[in-house]
C-alpha atoms as a PDB file:
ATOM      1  CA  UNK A   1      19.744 -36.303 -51.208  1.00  0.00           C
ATOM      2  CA  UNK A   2      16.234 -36.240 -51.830  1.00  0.00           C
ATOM      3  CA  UNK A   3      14.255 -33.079 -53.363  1.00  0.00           C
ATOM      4  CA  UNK A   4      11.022 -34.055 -51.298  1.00  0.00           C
ATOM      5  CA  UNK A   5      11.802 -31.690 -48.577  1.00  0.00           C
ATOM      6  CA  UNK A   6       9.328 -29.610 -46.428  1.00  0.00           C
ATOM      7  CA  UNK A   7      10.666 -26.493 -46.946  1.00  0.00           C
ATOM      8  CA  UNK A   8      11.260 -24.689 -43.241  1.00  0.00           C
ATOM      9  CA  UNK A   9       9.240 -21.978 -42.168  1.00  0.00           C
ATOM     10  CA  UNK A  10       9.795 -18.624 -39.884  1.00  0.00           C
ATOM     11  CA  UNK A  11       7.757 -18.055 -36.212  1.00  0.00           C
ATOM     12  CA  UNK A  12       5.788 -15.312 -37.421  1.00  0.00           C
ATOM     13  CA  UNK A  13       5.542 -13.935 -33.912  1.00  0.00           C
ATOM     14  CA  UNK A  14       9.026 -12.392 -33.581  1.00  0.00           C
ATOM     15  CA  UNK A  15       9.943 -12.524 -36.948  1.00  0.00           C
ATOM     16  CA  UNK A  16      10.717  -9.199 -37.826  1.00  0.00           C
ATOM     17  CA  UNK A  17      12.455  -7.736 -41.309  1.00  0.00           C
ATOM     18  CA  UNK A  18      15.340  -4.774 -40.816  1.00  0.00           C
ATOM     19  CA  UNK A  19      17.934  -3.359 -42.590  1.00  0.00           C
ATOM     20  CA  UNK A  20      21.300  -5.061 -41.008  1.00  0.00           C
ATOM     21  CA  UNK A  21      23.417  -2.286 -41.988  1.00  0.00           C
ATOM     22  CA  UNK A  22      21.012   0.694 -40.457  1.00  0.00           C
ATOM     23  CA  UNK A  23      21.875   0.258 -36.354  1.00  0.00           C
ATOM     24  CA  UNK A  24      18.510   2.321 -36.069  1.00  0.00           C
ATOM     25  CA  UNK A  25      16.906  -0.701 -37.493  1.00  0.00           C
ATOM     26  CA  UNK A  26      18.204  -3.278 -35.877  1.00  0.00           C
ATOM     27  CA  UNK A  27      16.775  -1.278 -32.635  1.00  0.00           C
ATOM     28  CA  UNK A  28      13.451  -1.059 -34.045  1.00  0.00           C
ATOM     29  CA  UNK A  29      13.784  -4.779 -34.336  1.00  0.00           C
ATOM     30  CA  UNK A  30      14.651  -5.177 -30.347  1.00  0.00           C
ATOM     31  CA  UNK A  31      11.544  -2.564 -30.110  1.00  0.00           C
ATOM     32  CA  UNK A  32       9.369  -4.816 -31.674  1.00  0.00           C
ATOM     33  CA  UNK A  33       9.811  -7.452 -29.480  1.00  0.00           C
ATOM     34  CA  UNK A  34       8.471  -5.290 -26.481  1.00  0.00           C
ATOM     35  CA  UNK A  35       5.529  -6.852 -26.597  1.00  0.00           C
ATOM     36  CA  UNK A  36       6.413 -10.559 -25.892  1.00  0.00           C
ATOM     37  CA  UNK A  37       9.012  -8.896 -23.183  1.00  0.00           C
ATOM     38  CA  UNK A  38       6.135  -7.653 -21.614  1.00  0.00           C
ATOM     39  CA  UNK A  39       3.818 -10.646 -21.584  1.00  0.00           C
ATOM     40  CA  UNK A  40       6.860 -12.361 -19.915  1.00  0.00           C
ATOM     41  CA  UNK A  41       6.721  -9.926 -17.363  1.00  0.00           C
ATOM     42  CA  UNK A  42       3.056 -10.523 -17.119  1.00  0.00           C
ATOM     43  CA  UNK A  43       3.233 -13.510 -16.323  1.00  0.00           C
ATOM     44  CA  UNK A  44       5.976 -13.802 -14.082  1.00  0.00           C
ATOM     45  CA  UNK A  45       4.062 -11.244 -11.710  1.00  0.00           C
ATOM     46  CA  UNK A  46       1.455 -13.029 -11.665  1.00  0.00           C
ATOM     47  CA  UNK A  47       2.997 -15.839 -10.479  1.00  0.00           C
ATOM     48  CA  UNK A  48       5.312 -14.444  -7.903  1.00  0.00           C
ATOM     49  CA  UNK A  49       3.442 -11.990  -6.631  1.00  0.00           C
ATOM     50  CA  UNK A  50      -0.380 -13.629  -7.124  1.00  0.00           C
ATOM     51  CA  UNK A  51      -1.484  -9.979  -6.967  1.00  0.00           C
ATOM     52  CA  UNK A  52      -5.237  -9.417  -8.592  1.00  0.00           C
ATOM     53  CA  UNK A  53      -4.148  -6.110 -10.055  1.00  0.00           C
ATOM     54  CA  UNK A  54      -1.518  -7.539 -11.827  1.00  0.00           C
ATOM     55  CA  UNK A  55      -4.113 -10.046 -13.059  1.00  0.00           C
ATOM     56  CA  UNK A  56      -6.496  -7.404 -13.891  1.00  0.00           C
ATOM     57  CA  UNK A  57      -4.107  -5.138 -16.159  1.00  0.00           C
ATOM     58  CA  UNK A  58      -3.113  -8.171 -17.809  1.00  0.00           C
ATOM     59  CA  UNK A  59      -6.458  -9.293 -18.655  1.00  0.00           C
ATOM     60  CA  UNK A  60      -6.758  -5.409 -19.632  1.00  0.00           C
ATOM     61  CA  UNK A  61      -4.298  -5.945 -22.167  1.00  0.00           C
ATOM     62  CA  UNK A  62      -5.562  -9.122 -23.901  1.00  0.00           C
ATOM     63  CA  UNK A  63      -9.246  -7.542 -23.823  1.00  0.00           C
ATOM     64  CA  UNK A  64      -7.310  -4.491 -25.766  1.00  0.00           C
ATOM     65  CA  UNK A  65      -5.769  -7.064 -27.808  1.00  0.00           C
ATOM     66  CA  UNK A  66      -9.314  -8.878 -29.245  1.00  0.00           C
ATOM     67  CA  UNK A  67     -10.325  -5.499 -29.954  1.00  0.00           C
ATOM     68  CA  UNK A  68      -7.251  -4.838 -32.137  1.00  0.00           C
ATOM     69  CA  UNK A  69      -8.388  -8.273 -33.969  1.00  0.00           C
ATOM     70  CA  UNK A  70     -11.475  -6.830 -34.138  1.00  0.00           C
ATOM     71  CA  UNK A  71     -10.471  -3.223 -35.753  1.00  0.00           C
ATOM     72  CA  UNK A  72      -8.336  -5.092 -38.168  1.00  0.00           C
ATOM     73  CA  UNK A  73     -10.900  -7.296 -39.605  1.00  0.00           C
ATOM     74  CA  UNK A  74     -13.422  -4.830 -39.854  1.00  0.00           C
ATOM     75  CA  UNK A  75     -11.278  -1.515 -41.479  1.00  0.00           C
ATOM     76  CA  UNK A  76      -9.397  -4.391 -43.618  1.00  0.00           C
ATOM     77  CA  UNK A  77      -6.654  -2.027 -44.510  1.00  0.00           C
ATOM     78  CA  UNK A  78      -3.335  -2.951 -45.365  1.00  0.00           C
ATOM     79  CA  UNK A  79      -0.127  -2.552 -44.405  1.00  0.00           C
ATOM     80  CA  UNK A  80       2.222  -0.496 -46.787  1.00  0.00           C
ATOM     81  CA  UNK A  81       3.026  -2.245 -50.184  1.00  0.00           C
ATOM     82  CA  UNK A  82       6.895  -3.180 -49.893  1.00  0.00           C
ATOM     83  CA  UNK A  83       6.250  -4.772 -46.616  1.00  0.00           C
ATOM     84  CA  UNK A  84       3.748  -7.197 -47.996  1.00  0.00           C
ATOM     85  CA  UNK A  85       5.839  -7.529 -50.560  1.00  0.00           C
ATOM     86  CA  UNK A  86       8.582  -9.077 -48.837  1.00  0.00           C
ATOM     87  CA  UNK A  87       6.227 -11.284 -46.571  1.00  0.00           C
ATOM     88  CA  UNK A  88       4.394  -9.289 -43.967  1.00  0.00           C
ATOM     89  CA  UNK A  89       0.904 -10.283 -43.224  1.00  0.00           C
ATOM     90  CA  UNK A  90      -2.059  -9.188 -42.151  1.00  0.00           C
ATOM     91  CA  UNK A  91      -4.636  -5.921 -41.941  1.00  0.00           C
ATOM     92  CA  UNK A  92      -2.220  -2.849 -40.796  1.00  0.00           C
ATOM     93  CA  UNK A  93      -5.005  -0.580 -39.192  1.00  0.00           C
ATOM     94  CA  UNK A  94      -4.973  -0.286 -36.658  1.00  0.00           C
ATOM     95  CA  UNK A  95      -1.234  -0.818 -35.499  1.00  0.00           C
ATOM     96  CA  UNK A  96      -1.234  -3.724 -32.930  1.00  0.00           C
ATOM     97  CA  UNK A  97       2.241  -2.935 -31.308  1.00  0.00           C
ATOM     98  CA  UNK A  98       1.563   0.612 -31.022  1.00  0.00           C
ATOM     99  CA  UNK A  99      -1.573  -0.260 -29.451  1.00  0.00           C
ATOM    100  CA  UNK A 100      -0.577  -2.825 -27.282  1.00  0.00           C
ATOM    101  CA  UNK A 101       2.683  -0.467 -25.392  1.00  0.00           C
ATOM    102  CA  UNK A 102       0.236   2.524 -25.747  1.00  0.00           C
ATOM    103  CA  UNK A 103      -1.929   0.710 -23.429  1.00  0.00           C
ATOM    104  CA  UNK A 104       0.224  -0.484 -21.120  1.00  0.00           C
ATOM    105  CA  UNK A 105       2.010   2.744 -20.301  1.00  0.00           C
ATOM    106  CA  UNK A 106      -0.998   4.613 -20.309  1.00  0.00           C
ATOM    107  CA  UNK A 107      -2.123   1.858 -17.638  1.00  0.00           C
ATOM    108  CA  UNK A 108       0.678   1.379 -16.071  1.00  0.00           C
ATOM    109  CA  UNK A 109       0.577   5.662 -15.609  1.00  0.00           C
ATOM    110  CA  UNK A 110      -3.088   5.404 -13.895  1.00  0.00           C
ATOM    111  CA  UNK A 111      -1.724   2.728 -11.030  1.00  0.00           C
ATOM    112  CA  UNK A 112       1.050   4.644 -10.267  1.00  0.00           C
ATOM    113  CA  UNK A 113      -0.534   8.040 -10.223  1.00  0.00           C
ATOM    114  CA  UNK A 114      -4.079   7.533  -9.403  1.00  0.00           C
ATOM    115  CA  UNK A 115      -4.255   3.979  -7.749  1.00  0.00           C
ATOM    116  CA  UNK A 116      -1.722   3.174  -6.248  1.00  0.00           C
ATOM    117  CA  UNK A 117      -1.755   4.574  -2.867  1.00  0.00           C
ATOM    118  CA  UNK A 118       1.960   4.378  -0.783  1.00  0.00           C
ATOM    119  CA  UNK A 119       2.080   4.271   2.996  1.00  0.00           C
ATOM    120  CA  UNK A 120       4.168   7.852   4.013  1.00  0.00           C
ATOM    121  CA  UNK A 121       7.331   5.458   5.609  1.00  0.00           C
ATOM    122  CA  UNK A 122       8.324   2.031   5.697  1.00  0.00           C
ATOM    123  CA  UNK A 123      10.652   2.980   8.699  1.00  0.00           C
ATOM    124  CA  UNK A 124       9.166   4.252  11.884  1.00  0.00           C
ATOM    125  CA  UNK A 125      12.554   3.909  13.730  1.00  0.00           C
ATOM    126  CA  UNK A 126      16.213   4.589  13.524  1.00  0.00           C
ATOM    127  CA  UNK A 127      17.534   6.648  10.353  1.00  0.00           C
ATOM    128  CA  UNK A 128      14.215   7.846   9.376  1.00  0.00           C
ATOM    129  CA  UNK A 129      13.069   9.500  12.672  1.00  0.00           C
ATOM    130  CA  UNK A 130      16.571  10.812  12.241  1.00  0.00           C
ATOM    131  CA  UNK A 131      16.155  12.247   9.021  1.00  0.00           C
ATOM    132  CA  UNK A 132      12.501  13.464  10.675  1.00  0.00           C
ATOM    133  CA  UNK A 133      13.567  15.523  13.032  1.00  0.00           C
ATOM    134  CA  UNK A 134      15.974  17.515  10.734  1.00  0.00           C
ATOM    135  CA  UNK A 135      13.069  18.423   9.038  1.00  0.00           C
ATOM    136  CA  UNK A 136      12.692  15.948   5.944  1.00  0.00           C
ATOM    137  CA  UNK A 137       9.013  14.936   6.534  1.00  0.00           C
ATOM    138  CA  UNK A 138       9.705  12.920   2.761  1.00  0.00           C
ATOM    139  CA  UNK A 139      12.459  10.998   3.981  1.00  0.00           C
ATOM    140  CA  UNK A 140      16.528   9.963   2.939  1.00  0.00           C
ATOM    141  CA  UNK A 141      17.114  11.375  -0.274  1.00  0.00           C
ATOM    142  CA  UNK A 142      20.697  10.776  -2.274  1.00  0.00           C
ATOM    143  CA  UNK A 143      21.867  14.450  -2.213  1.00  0.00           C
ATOM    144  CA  UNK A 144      22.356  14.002   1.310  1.00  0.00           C
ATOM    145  CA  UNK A 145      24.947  11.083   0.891  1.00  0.00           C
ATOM    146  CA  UNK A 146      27.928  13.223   1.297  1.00  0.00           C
ATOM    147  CA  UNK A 147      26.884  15.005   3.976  1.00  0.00           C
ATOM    148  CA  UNK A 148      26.477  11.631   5.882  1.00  0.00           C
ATOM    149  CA  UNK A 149      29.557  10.539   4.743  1.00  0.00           C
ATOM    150  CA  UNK A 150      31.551  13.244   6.146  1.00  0.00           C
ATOM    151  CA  UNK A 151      29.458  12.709   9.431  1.00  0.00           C
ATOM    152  CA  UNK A 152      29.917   9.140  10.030  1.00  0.00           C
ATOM    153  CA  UNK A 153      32.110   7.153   7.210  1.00  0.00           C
ATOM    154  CA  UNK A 154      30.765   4.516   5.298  1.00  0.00           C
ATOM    155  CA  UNK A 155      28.269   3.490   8.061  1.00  0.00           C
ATOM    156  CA  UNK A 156      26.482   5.862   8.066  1.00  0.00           C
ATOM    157  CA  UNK A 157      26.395   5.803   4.603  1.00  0.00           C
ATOM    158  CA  UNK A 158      25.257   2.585   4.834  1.00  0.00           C
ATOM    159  CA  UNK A 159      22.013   3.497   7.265  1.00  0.00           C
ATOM    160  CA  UNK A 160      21.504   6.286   4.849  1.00  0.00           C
ATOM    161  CA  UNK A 161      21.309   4.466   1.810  1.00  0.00           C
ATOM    162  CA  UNK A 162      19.238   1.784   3.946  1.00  0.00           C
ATOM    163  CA  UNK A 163      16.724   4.277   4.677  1.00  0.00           C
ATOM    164  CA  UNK A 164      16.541   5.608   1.306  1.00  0.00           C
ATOM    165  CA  UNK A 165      15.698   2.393  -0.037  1.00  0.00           C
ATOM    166  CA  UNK A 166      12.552   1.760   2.251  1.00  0.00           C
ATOM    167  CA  UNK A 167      11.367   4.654   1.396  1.00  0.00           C
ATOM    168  CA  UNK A 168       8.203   4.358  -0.724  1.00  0.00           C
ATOM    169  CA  UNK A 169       8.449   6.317  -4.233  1.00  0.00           C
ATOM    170  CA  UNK A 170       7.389   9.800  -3.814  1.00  0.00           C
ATOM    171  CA  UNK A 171       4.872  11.085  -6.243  1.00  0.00           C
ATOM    172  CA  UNK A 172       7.693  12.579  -8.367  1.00  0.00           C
ATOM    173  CA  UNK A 173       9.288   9.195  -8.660  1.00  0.00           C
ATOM    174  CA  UNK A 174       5.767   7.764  -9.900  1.00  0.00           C
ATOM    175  CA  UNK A 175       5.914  10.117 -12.201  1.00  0.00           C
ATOM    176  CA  UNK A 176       9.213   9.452 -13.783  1.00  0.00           C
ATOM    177  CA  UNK A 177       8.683   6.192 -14.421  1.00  0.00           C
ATOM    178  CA  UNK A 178       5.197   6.886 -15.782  1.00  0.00           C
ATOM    179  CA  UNK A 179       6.908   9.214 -18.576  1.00  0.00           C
ATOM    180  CA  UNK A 180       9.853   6.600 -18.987  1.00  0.00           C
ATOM    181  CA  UNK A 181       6.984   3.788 -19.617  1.00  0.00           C
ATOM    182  CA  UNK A 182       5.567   6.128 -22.149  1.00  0.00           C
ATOM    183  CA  UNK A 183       8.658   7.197 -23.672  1.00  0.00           C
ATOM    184  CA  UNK A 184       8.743   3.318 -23.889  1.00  0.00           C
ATOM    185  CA  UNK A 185       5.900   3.428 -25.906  1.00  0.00           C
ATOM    186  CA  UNK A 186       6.486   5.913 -28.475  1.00  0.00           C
ATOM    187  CA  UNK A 187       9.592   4.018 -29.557  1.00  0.00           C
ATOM    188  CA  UNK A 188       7.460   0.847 -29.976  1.00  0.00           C
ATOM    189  CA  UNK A 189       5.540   2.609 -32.484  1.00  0.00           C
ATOM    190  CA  UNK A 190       7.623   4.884 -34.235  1.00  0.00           C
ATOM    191  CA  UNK A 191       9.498   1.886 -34.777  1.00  0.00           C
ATOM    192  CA  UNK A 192       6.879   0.453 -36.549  1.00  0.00           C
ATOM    193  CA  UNK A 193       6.640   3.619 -38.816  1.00  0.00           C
ATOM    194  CA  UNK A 194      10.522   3.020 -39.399  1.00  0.00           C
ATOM    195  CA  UNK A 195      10.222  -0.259 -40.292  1.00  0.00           C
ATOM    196  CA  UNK A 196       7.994   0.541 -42.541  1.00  0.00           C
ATOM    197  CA  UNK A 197       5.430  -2.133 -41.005  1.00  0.00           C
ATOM    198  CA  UNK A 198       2.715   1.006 -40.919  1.00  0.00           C
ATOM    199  CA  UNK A 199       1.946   3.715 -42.071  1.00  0.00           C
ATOM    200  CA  UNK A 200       1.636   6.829 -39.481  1.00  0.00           C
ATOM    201  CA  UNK A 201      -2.016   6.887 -39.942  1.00  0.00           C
ATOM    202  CA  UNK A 202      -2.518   3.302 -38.429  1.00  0.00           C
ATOM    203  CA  UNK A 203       0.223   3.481 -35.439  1.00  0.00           C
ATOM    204  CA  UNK A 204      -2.035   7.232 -34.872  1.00  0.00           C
ATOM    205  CA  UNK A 205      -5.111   4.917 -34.952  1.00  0.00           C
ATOM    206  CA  UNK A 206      -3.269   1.877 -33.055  1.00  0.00           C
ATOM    207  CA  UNK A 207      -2.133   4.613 -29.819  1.00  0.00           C
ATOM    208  CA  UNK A 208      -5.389   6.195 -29.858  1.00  0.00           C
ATOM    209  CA  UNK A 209      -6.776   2.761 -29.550  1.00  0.00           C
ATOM    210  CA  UNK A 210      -4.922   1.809 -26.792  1.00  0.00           C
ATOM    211  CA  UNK A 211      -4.992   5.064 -24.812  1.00  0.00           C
ATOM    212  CA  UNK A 212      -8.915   4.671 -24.883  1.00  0.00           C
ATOM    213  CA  UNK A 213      -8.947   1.191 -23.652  1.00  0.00           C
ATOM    214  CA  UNK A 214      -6.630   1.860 -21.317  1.00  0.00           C
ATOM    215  CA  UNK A 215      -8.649   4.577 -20.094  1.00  0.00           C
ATOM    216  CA  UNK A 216     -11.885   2.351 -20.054  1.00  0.00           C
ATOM    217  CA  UNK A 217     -10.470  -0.751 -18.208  1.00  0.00           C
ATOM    218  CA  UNK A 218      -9.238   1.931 -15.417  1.00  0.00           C
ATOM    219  CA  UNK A 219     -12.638   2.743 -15.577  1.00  0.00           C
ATOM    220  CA  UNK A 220     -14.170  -0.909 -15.250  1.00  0.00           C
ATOM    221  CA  UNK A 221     -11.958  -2.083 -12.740  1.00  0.00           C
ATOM    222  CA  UNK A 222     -12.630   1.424 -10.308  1.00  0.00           C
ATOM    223  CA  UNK A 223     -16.018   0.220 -10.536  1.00  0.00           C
ATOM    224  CA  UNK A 224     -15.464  -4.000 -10.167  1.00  0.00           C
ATOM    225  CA  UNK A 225     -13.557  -2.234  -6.890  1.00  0.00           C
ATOM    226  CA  UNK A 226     -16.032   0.299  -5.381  1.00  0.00           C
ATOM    227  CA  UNK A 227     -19.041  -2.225  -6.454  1.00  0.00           C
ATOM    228  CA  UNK A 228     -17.078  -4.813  -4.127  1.00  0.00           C
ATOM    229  CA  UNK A 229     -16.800  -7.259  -7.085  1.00  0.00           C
ATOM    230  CA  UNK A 230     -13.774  -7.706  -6.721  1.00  0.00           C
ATOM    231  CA  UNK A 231     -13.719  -8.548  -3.231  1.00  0.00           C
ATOM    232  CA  UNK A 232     -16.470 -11.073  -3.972  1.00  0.00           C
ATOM    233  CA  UNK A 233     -14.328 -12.795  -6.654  1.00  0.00           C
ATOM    234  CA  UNK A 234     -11.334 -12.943  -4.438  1.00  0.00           C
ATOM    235  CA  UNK A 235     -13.634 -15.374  -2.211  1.00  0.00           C
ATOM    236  CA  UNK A 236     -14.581 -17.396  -4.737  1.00  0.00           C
ATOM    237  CA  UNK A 237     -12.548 -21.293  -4.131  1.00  0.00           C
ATOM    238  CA  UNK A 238     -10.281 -20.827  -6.854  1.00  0.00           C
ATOM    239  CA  UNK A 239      -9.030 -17.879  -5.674  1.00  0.00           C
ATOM    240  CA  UNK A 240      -8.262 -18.864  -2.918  1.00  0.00           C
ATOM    241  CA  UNK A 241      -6.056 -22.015  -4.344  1.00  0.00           C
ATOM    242  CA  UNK A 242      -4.464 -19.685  -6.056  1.00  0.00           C
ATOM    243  CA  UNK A 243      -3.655 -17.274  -3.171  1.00  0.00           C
ATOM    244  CA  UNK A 244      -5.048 -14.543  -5.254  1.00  0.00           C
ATOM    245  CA  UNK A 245      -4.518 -11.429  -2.974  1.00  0.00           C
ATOM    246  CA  UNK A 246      -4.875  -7.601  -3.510  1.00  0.00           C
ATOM    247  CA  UNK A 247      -2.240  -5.655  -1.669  1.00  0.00           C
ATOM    248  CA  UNK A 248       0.158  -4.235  -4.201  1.00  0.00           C
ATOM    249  CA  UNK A 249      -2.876  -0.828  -4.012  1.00  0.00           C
ATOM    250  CA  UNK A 250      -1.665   0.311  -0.905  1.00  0.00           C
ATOM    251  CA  UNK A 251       1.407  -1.748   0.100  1.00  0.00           C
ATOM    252  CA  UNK A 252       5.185  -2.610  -1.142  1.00  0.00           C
ATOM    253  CA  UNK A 253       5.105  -5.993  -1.939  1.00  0.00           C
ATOM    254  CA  UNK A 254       8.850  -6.165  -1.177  1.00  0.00           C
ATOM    255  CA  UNK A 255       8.580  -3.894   1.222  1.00  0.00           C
ATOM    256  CA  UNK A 256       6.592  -6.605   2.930  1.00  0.00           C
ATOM    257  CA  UNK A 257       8.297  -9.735   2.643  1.00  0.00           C
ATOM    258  CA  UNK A 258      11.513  -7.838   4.056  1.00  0.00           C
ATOM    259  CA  UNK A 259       9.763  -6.816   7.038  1.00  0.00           C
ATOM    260  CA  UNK A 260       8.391 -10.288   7.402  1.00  0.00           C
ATOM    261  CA  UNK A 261      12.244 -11.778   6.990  1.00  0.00           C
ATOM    262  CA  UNK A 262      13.466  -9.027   9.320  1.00  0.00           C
ATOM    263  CA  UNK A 263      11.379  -9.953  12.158  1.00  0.00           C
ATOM    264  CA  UNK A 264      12.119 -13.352  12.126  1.00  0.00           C
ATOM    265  CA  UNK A 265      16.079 -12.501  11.728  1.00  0.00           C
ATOM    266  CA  UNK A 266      15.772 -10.564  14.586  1.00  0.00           C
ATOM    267  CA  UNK A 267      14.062 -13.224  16.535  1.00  0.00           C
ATOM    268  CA  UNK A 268      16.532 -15.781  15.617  1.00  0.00           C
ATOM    269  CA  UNK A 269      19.468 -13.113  16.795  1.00  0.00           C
ATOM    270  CA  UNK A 270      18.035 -13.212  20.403  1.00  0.00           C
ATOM    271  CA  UNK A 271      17.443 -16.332  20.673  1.00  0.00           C
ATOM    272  CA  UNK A 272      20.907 -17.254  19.711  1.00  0.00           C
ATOM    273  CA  UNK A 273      22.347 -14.647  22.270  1.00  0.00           C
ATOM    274  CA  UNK A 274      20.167 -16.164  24.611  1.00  0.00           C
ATOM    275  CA  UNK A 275      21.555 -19.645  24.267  1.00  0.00           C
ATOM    276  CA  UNK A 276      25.066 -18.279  24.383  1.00  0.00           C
ATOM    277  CA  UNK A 277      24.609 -16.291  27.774  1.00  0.00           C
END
């Protein structure tokens, strides 16, 4: 065999060092692949749902992304000795994954919380003007399954769980997921910290950084909204080939299309029953 071989070479971009016999580690390994998992998601929003604030938080995170290239290149501080040691590269401050998930939660937090605007109901018939009039202006909730199971079997169960599930999330629910997406977050970069990637100074540095440029792009796109640029861009032509819409504010997307696919069920239902009479 011949010796002139190109020796191979690891994807720096998930290529991540851990300790195989510390389970911890190998988590913080998963942890550190948040990131991609997330542009994934990115993307795949955009294109099932074409939605422009999807579009906008992503372009969000890439802006807070160039400034972490920035911050690196101007501090020029490195990451902790041992992990250059055994190959890691690049500036450490501030911490780019820490930044990154810090930003997105903190983000994802403002939609939910201050955006994003739910209608009251989804259902304006049937099992929610039944849950209504008992008093229960917020709709189904789960506690009551077993009360509706001793009332009316599994159908009613059924309805019940029906209802509960068109119900848009209260502001308690936005909330929970908020904290989970931050909880999220803190992982990502203590992981970094147990890695040994950073030190705690930079992933500090790296949240702060993302918080604050989380906080700004809120900031820009409130204004691109109440400016009405962003209702001018939608009009724009390629927009419009790209059925660039902006509904997810104040609507359920799925919400939506199942309303859509339940009126034309029900059309199809009387039609057939029509034919058959």
């Amino acid at each position: 065999m011949s010796d002139n071989i190109t020796p191979l070479a690891s994807l720096s971009l998930t290529h991540v060092y851990y300790n195989p016999n510390d389970p911890l580690s190998h988590l913080c390994a998963f942890l550190a692949l948040v990131p991609q998992a997330l542009c994934v998601v990115y993307a795949t929003l955009l294109w099932s749902t074409r939605e422009a604030e999807v579009l906008l938080m992503f372009l969000g995170q890439l802006t807070c992304e160039l400034i972490n290239f920035v911050l690196k290149r101007l501090i020029k501080e490195e990451r902790p000795k041992h992990v250059i040691s055994t190959g890691g590269k690049g500036y450490g401050m501030p911490s780019s994954h820490a930044q990154f998930a810090v930003f997105w939660a903190v983000a994802l937090g403002l939609f939910l919380m201050v955006r994003h605007r739910p209608p009251r109901s989804h259902i304006k018939k049937g099992q929610m003007q039944k849950e209504k009039a008992e008093g229960k202006e917020e709709g189904p909730a789960l506690v009551d399954v077993p009360r509706r199971y001793k009332e009316g079997g599994l159908r009613a169960v059924n309805a019940h769980l029906e209802a509960y599930s068109h119900t848009p999330w209260s502001w308690a629910q936005r909330a929970v997921v908020s904290l989970a997406a931050g909880v999220v977050a803190v992982l990502v970069a203590w992981s970094r910290i147990y890695l040994g990637y950073h030190t705690p100074k930079q992933v500090l540095a790296g949240s702060a950084a993302g918080a604050v440029s989380a906080v700004a792009w809120f900031a820009v796109t409130y204004m691109l909204r109440e400016t009405g640029l962003l209702a001018w861009g939608l009009e724009f032509p390629v927009a419009r080939w790209l059925r660039i819409r902006d509904l997810v504010v104040e609507e359920d997307l799925c919400q939506a299309g199942w309303e859509k696919w339940e009126e034309r069920r029900i059309l199809a239902l009387s039609k057939l029953k029509e034919k058959n009479k």
